[in-house]
PDB file of N, CA and C in Angstrom:
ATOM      1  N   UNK A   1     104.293 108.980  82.290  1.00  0.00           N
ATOM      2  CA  UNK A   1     104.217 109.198  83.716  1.00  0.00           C
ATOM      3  C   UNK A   1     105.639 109.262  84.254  1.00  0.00           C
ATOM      4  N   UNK A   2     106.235 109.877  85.124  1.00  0.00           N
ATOM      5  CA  UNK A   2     107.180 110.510  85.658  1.00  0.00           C
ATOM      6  C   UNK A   2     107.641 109.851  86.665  1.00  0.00           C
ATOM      7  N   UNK A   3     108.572 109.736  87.824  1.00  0.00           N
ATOM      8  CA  UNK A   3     109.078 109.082  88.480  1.00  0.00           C
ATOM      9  C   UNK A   3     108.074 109.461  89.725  1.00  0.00           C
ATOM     10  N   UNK A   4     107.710 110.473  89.973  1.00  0.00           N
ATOM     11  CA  UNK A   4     107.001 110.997  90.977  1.00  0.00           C
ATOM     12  C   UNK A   4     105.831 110.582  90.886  1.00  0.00           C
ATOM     13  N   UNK A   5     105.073 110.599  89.540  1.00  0.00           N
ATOM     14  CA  UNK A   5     103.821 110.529  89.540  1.00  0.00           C
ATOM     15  C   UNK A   5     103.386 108.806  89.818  1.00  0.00           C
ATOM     16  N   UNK A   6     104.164 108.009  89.189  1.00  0.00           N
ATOM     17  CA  UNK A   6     104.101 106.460  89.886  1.00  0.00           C
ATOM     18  C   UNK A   6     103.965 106.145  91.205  1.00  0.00           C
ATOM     19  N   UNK A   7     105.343 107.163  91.467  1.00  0.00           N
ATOM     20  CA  UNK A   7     105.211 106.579  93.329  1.00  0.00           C
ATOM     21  C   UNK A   7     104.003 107.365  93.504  1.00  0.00           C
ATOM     22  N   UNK A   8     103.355 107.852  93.000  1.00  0.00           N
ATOM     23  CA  UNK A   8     102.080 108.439  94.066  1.00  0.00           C
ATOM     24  C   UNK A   8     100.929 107.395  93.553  1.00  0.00           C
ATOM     25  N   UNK A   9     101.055 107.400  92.620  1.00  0.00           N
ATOM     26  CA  UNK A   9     100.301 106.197  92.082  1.00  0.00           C
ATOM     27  C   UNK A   9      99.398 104.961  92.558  1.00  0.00           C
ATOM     28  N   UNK A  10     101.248 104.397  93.098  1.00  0.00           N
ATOM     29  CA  UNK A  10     101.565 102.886  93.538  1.00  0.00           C
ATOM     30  C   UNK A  10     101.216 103.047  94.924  1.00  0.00           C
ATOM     31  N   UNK A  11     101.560 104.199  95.546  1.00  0.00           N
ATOM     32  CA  UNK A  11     101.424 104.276  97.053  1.00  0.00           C
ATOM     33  C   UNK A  11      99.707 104.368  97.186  1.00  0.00           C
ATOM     34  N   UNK A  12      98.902 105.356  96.087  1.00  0.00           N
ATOM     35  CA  UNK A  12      97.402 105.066  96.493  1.00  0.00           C
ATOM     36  C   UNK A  12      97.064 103.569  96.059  1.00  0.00           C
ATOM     37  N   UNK A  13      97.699 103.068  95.488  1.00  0.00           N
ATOM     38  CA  UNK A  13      96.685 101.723  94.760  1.00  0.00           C
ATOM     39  C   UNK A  13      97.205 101.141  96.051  1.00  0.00           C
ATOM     40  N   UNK A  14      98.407 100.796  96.298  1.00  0.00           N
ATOM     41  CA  UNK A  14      98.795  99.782  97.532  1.00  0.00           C
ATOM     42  C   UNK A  14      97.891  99.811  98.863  1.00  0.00           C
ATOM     43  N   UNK A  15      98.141 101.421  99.252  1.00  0.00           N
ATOM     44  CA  UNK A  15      97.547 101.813 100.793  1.00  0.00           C
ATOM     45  C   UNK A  15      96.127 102.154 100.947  1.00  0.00           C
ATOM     46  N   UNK A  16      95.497 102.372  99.851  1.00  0.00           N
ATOM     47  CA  UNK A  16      94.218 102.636  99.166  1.00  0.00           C
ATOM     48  C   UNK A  16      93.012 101.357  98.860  1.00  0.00           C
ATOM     49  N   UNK A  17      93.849 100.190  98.386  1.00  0.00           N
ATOM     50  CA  UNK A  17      93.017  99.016  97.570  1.00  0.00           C
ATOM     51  C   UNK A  17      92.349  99.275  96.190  1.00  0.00           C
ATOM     52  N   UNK A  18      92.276 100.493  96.209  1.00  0.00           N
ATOM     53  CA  UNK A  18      91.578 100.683  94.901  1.00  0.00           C
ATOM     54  C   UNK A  18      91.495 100.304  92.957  1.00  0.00           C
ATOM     55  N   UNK A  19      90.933 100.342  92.649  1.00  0.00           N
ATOM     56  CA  UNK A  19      90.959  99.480  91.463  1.00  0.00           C
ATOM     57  C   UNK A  19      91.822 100.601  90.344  1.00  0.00           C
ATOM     58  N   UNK A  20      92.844 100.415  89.608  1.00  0.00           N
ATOM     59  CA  UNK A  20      93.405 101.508  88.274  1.00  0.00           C
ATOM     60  C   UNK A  20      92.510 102.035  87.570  1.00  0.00           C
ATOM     61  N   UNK A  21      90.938 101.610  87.252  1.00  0.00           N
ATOM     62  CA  UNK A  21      90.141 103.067  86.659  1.00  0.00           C
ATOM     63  C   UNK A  21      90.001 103.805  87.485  1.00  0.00           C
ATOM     64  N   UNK A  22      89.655 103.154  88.922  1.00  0.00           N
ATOM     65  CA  UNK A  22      89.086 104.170  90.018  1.00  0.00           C
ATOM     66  C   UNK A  22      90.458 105.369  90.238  1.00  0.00           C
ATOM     67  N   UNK A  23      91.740 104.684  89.994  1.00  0.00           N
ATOM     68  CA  UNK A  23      92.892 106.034  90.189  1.00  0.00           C
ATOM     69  C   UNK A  23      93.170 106.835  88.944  1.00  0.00           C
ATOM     70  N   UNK A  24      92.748 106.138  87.843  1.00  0.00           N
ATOM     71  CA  UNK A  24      92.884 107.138  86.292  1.00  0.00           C
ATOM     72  C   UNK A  24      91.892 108.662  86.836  1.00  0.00           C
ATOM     73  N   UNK A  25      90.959 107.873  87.624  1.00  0.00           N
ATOM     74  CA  UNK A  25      89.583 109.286  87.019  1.00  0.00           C
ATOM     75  C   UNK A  25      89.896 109.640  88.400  1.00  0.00           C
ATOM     76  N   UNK A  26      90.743 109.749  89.342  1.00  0.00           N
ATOM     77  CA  UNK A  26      91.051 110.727  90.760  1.00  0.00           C
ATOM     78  C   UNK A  26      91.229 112.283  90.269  1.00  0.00           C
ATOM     79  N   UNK A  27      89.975 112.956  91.015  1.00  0.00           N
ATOM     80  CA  UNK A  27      90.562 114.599  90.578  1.00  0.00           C
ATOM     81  C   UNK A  27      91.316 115.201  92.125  1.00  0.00           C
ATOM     82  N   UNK A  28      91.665 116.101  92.277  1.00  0.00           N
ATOM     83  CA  UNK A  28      91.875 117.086  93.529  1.00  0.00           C
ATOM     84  C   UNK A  28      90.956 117.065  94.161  1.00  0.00           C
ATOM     85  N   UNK A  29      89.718 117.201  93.561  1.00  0.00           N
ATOM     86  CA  UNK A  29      88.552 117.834  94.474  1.00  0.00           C
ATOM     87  C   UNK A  29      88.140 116.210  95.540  1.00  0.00           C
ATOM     88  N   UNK A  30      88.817 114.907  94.979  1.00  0.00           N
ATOM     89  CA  UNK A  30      88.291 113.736  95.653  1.00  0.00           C
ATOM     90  C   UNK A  30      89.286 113.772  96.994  1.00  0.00           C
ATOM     91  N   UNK A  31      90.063 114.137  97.173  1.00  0.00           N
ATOM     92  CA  UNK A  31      90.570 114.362  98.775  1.00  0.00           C
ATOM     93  C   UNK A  31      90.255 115.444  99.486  1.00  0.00           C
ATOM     94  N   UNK A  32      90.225 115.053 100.690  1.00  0.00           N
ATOM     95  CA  UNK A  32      90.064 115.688 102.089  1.00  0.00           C
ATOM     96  C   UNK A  32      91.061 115.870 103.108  1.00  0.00           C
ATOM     97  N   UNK A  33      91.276 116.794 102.942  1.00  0.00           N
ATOM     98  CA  UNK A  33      92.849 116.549 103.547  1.00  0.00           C
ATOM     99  C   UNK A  33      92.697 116.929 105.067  1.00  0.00           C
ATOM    100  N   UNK A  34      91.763 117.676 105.510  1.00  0.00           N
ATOM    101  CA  UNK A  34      91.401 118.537 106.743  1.00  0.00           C
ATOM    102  C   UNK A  34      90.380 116.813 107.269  1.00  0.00           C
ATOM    103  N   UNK A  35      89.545 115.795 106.588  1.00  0.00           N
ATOM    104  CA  UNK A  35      89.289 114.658 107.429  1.00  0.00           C
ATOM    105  C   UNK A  35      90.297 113.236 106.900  1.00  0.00           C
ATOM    106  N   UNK A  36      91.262 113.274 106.178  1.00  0.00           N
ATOM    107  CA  UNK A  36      92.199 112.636 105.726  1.00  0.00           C
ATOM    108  C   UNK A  36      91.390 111.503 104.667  1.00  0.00           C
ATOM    109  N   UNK A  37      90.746 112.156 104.075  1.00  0.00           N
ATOM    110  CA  UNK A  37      89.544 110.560 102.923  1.00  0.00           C
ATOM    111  C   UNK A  37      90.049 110.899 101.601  1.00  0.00           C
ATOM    112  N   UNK A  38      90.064 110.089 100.999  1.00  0.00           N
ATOM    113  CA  UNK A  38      89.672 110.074  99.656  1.00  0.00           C
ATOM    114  C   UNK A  38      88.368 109.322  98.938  1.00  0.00           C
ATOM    115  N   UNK A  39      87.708 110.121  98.166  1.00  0.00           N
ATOM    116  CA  UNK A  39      86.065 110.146  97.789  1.00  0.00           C
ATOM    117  C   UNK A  39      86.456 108.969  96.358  1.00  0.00           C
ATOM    118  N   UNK A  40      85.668 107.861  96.397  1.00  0.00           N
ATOM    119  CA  UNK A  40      86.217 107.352  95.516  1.00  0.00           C
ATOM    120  C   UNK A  40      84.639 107.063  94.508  1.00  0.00           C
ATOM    121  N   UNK A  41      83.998 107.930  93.267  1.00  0.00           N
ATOM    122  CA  UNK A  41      82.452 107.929  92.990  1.00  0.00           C
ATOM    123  C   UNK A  41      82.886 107.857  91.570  1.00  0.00           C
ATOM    124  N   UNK A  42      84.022 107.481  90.746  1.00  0.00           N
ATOM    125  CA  UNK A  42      83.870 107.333  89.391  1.00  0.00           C
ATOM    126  C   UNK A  42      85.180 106.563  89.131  1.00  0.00           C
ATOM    127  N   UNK A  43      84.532 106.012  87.350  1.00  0.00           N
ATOM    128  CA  UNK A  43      86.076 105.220  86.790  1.00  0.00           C
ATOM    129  C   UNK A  43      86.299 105.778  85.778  1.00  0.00           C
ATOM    130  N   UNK A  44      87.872 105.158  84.799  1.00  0.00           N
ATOM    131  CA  UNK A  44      87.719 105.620  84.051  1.00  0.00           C
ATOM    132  C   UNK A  44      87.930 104.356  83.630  1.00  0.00           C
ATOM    133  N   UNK A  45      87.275 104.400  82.093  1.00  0.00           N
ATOM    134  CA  UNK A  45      87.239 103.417  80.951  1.00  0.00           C
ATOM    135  C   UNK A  45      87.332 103.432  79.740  1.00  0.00           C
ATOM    136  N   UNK A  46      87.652 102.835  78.948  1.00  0.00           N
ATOM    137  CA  UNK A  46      88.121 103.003  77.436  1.00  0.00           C
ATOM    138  C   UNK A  46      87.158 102.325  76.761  1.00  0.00           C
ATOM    139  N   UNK A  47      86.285 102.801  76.298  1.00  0.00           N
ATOM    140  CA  UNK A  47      85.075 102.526  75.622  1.00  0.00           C
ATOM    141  C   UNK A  47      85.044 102.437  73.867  1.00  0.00           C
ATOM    142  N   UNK A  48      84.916 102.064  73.054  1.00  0.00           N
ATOM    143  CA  UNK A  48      85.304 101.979  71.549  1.00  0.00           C
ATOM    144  C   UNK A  48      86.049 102.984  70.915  1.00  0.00           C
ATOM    145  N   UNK A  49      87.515 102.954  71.588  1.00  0.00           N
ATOM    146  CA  UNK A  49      88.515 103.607  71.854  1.00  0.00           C
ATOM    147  C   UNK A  49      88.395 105.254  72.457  1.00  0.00           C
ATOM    148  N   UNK A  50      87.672 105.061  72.862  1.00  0.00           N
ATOM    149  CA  UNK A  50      87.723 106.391  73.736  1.00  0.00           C
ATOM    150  C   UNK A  50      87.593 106.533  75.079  1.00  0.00           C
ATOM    151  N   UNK A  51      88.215 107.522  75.970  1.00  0.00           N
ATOM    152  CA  UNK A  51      88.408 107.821  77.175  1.00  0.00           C
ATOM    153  C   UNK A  51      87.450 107.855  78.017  1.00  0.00           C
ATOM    154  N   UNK A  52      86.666 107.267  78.543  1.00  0.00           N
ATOM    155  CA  UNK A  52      85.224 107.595  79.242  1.00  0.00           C
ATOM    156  C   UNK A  52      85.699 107.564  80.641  1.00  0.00           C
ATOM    157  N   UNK A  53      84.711 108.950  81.147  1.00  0.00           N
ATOM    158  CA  UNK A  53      84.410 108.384  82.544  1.00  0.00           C
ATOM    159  C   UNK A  53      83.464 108.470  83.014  1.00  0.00           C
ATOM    160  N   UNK A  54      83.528 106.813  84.184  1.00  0.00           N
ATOM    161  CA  UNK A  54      81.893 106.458  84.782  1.00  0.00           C
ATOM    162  C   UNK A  54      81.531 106.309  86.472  1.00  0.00           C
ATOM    163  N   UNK A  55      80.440 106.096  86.391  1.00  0.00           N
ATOM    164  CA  UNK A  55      80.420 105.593  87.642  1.00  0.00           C
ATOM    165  C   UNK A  55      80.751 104.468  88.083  1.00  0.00           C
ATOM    166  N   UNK A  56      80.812 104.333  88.870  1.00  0.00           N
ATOM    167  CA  UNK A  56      81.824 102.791  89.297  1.00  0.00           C
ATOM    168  C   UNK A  56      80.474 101.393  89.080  1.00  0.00           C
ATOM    169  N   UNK A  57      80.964 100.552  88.996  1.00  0.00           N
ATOM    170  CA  UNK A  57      79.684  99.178  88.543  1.00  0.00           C
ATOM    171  C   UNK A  57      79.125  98.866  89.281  1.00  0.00           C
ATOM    172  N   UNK A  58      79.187  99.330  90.957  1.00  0.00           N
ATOM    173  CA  UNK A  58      78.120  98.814  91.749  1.00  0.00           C
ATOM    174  C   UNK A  58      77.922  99.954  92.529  1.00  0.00           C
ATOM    175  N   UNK A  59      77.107 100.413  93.337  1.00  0.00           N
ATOM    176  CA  UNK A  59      76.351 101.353  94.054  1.00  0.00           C
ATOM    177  C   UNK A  59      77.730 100.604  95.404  1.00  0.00           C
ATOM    178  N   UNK A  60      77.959 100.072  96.027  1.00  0.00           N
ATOM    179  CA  UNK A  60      78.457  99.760  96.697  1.00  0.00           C
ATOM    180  C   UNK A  60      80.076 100.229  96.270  1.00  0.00           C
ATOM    181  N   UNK A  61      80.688 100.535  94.839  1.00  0.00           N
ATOM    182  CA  UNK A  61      81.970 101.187  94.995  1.00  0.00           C
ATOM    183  C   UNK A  61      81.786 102.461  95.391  1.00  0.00           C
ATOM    184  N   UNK A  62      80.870 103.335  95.201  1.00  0.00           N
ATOM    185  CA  UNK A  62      80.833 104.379  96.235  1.00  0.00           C
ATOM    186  C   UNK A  62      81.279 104.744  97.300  1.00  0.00           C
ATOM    187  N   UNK A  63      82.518 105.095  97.367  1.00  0.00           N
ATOM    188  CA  UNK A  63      83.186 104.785  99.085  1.00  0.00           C
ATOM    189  C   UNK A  63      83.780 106.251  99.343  1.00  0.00           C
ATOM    190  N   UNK A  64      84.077 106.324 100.840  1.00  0.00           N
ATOM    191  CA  UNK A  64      84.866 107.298 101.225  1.00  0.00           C
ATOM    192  C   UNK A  64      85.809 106.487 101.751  1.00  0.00           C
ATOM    193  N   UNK A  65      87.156 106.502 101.295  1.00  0.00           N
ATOM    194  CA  UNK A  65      88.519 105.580 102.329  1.00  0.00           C
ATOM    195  C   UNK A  65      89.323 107.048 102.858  1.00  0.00           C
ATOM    196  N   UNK A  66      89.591 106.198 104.364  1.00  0.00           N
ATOM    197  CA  UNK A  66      90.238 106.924 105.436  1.00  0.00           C
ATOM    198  C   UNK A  66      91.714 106.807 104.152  1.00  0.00           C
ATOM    199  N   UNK A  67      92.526 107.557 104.444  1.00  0.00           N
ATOM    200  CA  UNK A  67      93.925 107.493 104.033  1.00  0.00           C
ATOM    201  C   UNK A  67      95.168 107.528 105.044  1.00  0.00           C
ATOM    202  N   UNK A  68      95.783 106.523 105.466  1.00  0.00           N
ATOM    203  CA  UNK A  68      97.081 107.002 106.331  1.00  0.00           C
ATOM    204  C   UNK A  68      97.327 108.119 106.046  1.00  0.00           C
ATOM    205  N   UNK A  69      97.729 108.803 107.540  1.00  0.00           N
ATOM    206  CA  UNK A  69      98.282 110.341 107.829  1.00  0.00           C
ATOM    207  C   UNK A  69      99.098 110.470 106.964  1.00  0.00           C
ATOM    208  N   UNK A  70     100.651 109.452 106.883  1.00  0.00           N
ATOM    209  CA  UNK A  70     101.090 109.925 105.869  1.00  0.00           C
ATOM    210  C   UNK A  70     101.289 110.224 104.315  1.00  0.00           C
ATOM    211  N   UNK A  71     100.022 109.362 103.848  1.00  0.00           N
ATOM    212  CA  UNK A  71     100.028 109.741 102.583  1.00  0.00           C
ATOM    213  C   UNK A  71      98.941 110.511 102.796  1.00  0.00           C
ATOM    214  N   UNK A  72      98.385 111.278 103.159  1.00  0.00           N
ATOM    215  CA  UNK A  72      97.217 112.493 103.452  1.00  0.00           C
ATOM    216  C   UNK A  72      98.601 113.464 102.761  1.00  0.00           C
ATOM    217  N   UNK A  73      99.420 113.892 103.800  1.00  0.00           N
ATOM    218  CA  UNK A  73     100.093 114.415 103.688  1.00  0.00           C
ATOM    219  C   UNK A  73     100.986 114.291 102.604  1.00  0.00           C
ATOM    220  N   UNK A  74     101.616 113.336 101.857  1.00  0.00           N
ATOM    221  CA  UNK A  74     102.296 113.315 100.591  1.00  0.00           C
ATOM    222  C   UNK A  74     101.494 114.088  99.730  1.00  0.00           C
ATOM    223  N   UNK A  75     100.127 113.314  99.308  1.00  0.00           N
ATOM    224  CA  UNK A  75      99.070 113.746  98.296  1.00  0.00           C
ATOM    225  C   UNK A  75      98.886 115.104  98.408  1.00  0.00           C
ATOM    226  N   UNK A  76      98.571 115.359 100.009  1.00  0.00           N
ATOM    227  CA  UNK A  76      98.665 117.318 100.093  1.00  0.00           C
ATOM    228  C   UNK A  76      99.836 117.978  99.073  1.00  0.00           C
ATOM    229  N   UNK A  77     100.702 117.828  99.574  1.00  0.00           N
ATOM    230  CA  UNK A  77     102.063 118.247  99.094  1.00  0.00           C
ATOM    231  C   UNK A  77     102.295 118.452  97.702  1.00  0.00           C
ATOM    232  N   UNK A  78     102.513 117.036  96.982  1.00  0.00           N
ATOM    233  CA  UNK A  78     102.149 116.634  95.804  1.00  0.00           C
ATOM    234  C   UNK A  78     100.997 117.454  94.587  1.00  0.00           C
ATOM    235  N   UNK A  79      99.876 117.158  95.544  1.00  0.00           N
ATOM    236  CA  UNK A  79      98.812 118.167  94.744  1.00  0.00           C
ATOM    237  C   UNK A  79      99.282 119.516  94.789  1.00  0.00           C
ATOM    238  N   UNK A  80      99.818 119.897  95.797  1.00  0.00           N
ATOM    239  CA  UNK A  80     100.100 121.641  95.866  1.00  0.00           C
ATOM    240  C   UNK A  80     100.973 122.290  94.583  1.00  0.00           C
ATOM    241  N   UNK A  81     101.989 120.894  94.211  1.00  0.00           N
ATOM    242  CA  UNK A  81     102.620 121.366  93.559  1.00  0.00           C
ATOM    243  C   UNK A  81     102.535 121.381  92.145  1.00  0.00           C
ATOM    244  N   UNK A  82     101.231 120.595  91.893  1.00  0.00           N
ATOM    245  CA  UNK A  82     100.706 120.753  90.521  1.00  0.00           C
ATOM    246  C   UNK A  82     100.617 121.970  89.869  1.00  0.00           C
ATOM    247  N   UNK A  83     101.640 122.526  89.069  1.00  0.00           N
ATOM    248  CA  UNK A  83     101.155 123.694  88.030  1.00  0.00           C
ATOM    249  C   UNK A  83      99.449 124.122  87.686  1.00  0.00           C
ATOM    250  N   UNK A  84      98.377 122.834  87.434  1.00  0.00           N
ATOM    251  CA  UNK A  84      97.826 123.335  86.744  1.00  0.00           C
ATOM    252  C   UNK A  84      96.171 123.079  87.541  1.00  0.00           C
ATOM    253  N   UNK A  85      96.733 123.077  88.996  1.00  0.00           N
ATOM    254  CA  UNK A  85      95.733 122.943  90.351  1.00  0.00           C
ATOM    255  C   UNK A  85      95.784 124.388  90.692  1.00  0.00           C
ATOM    256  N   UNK A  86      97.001 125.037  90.685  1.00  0.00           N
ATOM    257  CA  UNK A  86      97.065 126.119  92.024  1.00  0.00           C
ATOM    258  C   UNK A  86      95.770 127.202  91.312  1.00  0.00           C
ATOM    259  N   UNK A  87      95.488 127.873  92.571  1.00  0.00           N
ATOM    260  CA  UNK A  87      94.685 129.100  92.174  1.00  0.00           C
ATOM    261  C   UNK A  87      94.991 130.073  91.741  1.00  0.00           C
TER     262      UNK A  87
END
């Protein structure tokens, strides 16, 4: 992981609350940038050594979190500049 990709990281786990499987298994498609949320409906887990991903352990991690404006906007940015997002 890269210097960039931490701070984006650290800034969702901090401003976010969210748990580190719930940010392993974050795709693009889980933000909203036009209502500022991030969709938070799966984890990821390491299952008898392999990469799994699940649904989160209670019907209640199912969440939509508001995101401060300004990391709406970082994550916009950020995602845009992913090589292997653009259209």
């Amino acid at each position: 992981m890269n210097k960039e990709e931490s701070y984006h990281a650290f800034e969702i786990l901090y401003w976010c609350g969210i748990r580190l499987g719930e940010l392993l298994a974050l795709t693009a498609e889980d933000f909203d940038f036009e209502k500022k949320t991030l969709r938070i409906n799966k984890s990821y887990q390491r299952i008898k050594g392999k990469d799994v991903i699940t649904t989160p352990k209670t019907r209640k991690s199912n969440r939509v979190l508001t995101l401060p404006d300004f990391l709406s906007e970082e994550m916009q940015d950020y995602i845009s500049r992913l090589p292997l997002l653009k259209s």
